[in-house]
PDB file of N, CA and C in Angstrom:
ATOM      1  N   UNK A   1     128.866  78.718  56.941  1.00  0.00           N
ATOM      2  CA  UNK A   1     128.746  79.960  57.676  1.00  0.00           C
ATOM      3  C   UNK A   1     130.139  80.526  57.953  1.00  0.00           C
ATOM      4  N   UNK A   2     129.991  81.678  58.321  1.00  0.00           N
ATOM      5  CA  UNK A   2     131.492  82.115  58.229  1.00  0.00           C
ATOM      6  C   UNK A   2     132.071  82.573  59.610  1.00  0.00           C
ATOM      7  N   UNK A   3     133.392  82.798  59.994  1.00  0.00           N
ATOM      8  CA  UNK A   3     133.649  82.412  61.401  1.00  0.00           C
ATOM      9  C   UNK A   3     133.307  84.297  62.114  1.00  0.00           C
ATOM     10  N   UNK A   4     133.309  84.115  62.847  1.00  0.00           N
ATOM     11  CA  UNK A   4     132.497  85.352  64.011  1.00  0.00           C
ATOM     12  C   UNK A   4     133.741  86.495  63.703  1.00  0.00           C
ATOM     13  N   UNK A   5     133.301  87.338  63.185  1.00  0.00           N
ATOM     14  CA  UNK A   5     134.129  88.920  63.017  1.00  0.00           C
ATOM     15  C   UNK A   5     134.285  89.796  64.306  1.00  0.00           C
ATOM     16  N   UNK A   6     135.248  89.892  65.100  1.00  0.00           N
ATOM     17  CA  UNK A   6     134.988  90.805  66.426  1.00  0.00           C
ATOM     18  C   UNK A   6     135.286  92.383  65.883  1.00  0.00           C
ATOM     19  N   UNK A   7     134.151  93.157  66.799  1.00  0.00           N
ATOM     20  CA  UNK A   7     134.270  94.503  66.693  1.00  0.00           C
ATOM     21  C   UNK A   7     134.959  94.988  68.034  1.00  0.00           C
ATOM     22  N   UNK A   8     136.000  95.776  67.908  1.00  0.00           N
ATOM     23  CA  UNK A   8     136.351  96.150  68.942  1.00  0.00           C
ATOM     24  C   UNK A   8     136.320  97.960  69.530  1.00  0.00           C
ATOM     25  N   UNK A   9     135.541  98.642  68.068  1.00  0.00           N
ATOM     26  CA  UNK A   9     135.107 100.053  68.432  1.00  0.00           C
ATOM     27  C   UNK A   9     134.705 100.416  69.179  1.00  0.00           C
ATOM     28  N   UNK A  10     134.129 100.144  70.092  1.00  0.00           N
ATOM     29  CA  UNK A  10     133.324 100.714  70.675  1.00  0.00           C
ATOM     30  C   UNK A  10     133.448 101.951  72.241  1.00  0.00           C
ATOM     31  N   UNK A  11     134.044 103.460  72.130  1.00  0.00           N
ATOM     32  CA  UNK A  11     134.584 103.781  73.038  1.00  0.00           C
ATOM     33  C   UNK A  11     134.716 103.873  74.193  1.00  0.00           C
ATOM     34  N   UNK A  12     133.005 103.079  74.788  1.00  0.00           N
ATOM     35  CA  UNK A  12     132.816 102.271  75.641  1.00  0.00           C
ATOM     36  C   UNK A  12     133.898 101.168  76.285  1.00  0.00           C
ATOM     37  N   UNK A  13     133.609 100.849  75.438  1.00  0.00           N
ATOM     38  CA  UNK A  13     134.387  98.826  75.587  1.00  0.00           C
ATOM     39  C   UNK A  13     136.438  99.774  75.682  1.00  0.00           C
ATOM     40  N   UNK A  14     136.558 100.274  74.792  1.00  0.00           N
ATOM     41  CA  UNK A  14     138.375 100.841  74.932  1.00  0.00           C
ATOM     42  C   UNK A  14     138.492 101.140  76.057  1.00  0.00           C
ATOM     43  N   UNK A  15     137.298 102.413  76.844  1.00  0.00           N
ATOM     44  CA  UNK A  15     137.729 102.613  77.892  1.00  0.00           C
ATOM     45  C   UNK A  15     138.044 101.707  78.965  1.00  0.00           C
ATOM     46  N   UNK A  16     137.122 101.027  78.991  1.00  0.00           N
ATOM     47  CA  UNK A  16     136.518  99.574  79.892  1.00  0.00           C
ATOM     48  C   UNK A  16     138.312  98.367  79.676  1.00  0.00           C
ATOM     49  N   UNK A  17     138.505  98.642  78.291  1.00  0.00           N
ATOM     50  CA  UNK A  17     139.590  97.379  78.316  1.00  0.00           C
ATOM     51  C   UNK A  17     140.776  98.396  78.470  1.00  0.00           C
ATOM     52  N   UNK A  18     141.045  99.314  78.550  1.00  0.00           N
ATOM     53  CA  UNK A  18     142.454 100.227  78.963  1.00  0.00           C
ATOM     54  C   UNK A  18     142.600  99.895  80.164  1.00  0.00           C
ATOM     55  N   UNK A  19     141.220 100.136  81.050  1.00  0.00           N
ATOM     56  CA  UNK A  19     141.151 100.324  82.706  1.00  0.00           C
ATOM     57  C   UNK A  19     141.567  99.001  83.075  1.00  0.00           C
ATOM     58  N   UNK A  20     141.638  97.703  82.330  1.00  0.00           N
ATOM     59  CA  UNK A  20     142.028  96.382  82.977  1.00  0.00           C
ATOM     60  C   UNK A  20     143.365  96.103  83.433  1.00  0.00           C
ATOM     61  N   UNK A  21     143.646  95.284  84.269  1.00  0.00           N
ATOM     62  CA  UNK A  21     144.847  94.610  84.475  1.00  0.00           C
ATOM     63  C   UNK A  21     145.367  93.980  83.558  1.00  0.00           C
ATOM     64  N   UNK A  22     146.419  93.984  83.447  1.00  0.00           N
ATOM     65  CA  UNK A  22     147.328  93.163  82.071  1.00  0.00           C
ATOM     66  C   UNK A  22     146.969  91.584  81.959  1.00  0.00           C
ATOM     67  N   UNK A  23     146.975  91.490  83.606  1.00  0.00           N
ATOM     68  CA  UNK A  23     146.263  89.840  83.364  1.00  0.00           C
ATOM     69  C   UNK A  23     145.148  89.195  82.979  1.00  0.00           C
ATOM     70  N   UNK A  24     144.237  90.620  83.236  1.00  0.00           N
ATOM     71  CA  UNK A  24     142.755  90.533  82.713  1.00  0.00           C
ATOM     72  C   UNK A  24     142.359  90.769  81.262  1.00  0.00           C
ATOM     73  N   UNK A  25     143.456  91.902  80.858  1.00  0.00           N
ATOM     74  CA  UNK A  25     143.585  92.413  79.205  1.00  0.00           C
ATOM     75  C   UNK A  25     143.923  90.716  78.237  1.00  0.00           C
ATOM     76  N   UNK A  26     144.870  89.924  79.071  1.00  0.00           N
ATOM     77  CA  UNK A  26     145.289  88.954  78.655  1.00  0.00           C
ATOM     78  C   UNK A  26     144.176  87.924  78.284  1.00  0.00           C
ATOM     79  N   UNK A  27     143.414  87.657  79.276  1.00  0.00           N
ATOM     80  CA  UNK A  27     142.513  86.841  79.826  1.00  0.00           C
ATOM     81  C   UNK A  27     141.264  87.559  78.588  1.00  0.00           C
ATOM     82  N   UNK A  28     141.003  88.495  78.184  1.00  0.00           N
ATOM     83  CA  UNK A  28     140.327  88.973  77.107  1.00  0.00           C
ATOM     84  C   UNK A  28     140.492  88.291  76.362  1.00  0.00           C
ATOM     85  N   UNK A  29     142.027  88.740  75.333  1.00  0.00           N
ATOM     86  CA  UNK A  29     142.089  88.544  74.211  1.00  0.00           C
ATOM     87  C   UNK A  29     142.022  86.713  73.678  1.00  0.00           C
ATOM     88  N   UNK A  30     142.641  86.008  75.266  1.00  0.00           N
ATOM     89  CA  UNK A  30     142.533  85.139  74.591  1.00  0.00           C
ATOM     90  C   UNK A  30     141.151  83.896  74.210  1.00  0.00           C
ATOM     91  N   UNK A  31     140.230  85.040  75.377  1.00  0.00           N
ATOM     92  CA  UNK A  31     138.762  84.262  75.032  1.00  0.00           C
ATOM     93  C   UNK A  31     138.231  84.649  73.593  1.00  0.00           C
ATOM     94  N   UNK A  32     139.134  85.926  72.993  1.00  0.00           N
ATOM     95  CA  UNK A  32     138.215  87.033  71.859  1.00  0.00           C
ATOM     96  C   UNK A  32     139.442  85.461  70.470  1.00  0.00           C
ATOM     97  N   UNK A  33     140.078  85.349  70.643  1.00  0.00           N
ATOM     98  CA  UNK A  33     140.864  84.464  69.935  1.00  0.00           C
ATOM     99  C   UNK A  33     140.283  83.261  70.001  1.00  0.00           C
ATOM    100  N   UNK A  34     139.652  82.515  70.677  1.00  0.00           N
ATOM    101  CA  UNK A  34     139.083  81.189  70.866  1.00  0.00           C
ATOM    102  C   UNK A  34     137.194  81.571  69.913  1.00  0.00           C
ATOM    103  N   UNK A  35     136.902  82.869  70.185  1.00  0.00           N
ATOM    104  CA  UNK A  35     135.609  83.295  69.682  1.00  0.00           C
ATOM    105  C   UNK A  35     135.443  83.032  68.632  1.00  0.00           C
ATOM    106  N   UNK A  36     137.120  83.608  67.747  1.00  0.00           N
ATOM    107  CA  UNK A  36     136.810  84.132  66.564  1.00  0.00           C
ATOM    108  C   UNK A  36     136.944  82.868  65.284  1.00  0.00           C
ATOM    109  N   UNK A  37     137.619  81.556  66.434  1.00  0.00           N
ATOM    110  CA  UNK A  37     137.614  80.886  65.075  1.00  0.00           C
ATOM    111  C   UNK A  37     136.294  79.910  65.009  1.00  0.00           C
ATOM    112  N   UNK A  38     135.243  79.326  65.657  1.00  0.00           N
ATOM    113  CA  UNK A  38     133.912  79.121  65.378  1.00  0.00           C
ATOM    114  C   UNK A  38     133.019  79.779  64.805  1.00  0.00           C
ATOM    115  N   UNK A  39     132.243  79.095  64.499  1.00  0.00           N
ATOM    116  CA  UNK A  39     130.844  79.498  64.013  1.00  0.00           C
ATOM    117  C   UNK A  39     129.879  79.965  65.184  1.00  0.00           C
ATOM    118  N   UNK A  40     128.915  80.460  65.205  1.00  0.00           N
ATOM    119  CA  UNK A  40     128.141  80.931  65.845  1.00  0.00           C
ATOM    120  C   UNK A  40     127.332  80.095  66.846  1.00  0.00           C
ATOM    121  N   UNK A  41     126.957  79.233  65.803  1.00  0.00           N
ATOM    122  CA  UNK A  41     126.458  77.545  66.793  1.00  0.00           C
ATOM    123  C   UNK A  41     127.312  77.366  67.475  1.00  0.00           C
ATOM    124  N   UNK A  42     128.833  77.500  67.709  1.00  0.00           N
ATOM    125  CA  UNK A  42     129.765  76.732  68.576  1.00  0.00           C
ATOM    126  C   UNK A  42     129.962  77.758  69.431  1.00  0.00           C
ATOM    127  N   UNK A  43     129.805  78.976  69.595  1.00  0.00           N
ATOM    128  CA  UNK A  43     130.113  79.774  70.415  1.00  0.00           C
ATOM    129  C   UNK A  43     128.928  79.593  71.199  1.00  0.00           C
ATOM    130  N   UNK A  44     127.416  79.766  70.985  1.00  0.00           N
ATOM    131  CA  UNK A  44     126.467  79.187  71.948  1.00  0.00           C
ATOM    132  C   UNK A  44     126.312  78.507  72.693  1.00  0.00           C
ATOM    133  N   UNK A  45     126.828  77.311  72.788  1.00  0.00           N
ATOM    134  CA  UNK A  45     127.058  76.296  73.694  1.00  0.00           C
ATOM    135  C   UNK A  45     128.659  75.908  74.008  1.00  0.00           C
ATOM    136  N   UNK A  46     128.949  76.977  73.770  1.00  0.00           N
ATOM    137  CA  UNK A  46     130.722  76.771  74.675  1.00  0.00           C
ATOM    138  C   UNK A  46     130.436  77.190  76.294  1.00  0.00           C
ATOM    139  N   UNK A  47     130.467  76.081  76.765  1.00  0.00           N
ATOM    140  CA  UNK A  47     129.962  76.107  78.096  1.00  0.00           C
ATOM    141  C   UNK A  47     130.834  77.328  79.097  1.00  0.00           C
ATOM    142  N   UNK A  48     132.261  77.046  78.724  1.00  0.00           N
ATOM    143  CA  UNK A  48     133.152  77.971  79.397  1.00  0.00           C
ATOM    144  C   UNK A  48     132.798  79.508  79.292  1.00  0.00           C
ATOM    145  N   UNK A  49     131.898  80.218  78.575  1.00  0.00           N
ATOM    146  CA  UNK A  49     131.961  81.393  78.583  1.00  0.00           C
ATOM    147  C   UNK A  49     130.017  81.679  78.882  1.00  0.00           C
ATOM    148  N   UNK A  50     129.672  80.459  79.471  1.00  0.00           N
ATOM    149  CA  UNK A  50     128.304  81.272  79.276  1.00  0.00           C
ATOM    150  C   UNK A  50     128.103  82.197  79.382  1.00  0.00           C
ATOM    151  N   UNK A  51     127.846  82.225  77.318  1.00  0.00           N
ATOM    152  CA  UNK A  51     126.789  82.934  76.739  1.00  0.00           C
ATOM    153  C   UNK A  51     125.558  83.077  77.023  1.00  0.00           C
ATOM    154  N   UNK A  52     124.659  84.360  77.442  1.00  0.00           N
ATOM    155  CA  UNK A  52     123.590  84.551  77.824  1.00  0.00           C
ATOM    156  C   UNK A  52     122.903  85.781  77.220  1.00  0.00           C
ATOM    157  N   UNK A  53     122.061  85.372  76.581  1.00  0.00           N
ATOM    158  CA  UNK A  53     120.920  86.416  76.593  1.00  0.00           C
ATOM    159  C   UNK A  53     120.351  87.484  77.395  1.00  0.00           C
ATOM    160  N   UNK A  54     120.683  88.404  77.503  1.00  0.00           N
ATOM    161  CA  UNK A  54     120.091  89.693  78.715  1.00  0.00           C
ATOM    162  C   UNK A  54     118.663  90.016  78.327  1.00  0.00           C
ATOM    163  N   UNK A  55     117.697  89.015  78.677  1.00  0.00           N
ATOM    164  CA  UNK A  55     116.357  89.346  77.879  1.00  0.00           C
ATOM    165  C   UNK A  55     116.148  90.936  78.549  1.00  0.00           C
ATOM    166  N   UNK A  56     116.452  91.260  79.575  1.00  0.00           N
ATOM    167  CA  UNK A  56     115.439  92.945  80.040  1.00  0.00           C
ATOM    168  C   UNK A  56     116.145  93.976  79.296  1.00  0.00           C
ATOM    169  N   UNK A  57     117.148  93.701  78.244  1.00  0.00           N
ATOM    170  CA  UNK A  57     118.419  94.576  77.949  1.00  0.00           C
ATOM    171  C   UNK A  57     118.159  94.928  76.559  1.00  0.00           C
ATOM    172  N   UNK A  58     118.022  95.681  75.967  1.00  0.00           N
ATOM    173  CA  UNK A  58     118.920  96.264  74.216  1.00  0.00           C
ATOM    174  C   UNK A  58     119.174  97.070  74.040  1.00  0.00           C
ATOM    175  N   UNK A  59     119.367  97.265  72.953  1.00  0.00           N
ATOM    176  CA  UNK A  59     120.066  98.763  72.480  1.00  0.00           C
ATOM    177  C   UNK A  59     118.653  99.687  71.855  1.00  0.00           C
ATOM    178  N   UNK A  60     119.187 100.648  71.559  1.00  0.00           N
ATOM    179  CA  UNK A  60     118.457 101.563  70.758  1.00  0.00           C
ATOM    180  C   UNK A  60     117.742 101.440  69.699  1.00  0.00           C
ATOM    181  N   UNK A  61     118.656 100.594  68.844  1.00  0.00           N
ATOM    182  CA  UNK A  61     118.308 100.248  67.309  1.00  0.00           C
ATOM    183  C   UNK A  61     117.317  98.656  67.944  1.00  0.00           C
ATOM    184  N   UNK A  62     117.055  98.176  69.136  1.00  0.00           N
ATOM    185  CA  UNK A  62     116.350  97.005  69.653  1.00  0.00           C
ATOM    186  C   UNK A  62     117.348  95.800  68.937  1.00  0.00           C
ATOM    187  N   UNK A  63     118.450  95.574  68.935  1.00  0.00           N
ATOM    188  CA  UNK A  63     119.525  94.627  69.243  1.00  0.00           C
ATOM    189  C   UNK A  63     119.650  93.910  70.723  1.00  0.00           C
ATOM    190  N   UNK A  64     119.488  92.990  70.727  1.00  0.00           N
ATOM    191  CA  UNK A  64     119.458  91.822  71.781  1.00  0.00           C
ATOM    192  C   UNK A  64     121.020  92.358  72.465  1.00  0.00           C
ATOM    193  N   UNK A  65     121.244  92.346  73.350  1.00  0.00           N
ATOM    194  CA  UNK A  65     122.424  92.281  74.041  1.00  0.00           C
ATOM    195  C   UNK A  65     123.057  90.777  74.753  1.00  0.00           C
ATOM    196  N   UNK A  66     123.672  90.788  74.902  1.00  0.00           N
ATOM    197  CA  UNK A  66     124.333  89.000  75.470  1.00  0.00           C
ATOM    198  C   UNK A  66     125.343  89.420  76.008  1.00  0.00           C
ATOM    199  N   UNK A  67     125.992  88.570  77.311  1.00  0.00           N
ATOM    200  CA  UNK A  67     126.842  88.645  78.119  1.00  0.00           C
ATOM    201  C   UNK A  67     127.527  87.240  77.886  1.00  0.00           C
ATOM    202  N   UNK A  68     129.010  87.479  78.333  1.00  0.00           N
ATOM    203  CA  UNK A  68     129.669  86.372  78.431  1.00  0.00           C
ATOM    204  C   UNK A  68     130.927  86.326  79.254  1.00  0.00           C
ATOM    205  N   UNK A  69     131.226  85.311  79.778  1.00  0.00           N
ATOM    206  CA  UNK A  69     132.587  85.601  80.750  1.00  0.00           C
ATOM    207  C   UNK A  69     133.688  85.172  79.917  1.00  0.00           C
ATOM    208  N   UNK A  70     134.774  86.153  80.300  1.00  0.00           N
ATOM    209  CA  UNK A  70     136.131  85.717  79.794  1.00  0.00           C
ATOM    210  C   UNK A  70     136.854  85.852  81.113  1.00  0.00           C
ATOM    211  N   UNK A  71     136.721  85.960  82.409  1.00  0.00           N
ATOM    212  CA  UNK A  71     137.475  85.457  83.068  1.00  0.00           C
ATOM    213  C   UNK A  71     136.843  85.050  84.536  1.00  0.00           C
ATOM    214  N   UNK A  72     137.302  84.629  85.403  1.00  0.00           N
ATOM    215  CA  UNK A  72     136.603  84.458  86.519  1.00  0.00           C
ATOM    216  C   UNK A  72     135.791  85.755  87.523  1.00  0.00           C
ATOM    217  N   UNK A  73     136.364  86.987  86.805  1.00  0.00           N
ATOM    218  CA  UNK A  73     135.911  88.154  87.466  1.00  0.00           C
ATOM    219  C   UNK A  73     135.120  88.596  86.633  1.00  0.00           C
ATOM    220  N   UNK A  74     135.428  88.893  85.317  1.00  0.00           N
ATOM    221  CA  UNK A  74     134.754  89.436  84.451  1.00  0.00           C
ATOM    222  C   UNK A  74     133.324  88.922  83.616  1.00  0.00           C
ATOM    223  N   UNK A  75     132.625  90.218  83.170  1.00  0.00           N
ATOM    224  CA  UNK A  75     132.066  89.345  81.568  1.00  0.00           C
ATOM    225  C   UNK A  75     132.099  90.679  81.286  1.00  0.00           C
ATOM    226  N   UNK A  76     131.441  90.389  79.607  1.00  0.00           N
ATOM    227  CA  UNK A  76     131.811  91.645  78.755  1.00  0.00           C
ATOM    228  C   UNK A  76     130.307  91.346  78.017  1.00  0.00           C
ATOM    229  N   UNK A  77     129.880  92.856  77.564  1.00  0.00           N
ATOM    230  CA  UNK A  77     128.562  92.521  76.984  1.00  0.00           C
ATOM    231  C   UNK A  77     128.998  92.939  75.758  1.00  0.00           C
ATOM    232  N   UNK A  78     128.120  92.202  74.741  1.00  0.00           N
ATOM    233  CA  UNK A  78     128.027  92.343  73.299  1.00  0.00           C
ATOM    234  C   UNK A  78     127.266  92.292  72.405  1.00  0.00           C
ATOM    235  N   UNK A  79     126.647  92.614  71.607  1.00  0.00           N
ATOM    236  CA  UNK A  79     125.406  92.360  70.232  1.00  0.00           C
ATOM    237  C   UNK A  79     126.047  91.604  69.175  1.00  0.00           C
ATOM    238  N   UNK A  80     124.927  90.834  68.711  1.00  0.00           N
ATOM    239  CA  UNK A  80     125.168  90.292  67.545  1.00  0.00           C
ATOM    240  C   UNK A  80     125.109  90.877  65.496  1.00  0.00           C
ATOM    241  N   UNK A  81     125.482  91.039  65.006  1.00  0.00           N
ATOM    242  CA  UNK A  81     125.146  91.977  64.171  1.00  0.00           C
ATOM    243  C   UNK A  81     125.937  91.395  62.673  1.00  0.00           C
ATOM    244  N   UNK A  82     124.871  90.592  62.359  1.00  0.00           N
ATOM    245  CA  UNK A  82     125.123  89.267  60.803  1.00  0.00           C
ATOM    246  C   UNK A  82     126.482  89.033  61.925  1.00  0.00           C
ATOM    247  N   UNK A  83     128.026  88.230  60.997  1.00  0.00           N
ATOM    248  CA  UNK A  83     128.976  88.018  61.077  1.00  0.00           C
ATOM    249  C   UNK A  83     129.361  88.930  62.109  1.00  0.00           C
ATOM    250  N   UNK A  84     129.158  89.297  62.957  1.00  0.00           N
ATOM    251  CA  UNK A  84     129.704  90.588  63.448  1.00  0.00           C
ATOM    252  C   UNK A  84     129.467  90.340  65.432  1.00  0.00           C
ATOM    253  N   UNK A  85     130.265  90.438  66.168  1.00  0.00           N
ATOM    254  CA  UNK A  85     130.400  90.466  67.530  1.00  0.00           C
ATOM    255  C   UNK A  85     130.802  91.897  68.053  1.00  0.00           C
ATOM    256  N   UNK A  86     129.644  92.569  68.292  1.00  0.00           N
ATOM    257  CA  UNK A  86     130.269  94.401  68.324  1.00  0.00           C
ATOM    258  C   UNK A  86     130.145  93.948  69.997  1.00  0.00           C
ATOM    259  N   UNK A  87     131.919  94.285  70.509  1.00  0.00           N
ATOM    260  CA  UNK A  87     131.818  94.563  72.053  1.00  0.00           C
ATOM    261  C   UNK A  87     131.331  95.645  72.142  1.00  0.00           C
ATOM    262  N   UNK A  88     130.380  95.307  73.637  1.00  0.00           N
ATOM    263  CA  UNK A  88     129.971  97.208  73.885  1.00  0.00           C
ATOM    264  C   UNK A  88     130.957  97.800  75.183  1.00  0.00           C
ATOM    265  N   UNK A  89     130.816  96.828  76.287  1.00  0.00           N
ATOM    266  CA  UNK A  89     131.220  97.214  77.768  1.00  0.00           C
ATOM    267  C   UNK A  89     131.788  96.243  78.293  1.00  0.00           C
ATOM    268  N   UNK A  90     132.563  95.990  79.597  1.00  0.00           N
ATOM    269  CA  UNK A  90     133.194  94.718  80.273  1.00  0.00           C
ATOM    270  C   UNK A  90     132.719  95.531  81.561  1.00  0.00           C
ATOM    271  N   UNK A  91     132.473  94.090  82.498  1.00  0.00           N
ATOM    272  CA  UNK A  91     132.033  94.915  83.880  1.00  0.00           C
ATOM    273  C   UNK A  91     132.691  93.335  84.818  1.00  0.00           C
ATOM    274  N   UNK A  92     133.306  94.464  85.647  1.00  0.00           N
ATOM    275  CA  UNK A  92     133.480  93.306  86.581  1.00  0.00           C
ATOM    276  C   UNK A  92     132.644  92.785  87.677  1.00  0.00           C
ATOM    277  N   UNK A  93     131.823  93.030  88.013  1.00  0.00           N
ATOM    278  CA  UNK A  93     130.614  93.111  89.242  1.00  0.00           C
ATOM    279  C   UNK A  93     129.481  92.209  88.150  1.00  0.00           C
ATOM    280  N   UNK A  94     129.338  90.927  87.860  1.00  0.00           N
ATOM    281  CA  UNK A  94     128.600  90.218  87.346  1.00  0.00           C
ATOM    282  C   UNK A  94     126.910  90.515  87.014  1.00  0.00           C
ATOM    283  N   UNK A  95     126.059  91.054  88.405  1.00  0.00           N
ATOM    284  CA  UNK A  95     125.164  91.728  88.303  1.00  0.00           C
ATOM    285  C   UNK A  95     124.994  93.109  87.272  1.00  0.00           C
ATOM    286  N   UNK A  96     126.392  93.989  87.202  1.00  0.00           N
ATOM    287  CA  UNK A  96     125.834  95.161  86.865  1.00  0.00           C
ATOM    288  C   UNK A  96     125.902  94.634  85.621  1.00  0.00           C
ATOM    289  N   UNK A  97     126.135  93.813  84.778  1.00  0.00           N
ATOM    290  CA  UNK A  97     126.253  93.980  83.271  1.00  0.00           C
ATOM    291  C   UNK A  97     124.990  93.461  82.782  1.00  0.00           C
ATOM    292  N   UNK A  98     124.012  92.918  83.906  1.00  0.00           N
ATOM    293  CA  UNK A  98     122.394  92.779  83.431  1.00  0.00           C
ATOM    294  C   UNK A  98     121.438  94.229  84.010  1.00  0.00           C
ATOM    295  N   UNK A  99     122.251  95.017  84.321  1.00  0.00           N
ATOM    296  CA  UNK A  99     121.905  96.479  84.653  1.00  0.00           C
ATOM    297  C   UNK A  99     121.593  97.754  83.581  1.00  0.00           C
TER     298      UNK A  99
END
């Protein structure tokens, strides 16, 4: 299998990661760097970022949405899409990102 492709388009998610603190921008990249070199199985059960399923949540096209923390304040939501990790949003308020 091949290792997890991050999308980082999304003008959502730019705005969302401009608005961060440098320490938090930091605290991103280096969870998006630990992401990218596993497989998909290993990112599922990497306990440090529980990964979660937003079952009440999808998109448009009916894409599953999933949340995950990259820092003690944050998580960032994302879809899965083949090889592909499309960020959508980062929210710091833990609740709103199952909102």
């Amino acid at each position: 299998m091949a290792k997890i492709k991050i999308d980082m388009n999304s003008p959502e998610f730019q705005r969302d990661f401009f608005a961060l603190e440098k320490i938090e921008q930091l605290a991103l990249i280096r969870t998006l760097k630990k992401v990218s070199q596993p497989e998909w199985t290993v990112l599922y059960i990497d306990s440090g970022l529980k990964w979660e399923a937003i079952l009440s949540r999808q998109t448009k096209s009916g894409d599953r949405i999933y949340s995950f923390r990259f820092s003690q304040k944050y998580r960032a939501l994302a879809i899965r899409q083949g090889d592909y990790l499309r960020l959508l949003t980062l929210h710091a308020n833990h609740d709103s990102a199952y909102k």
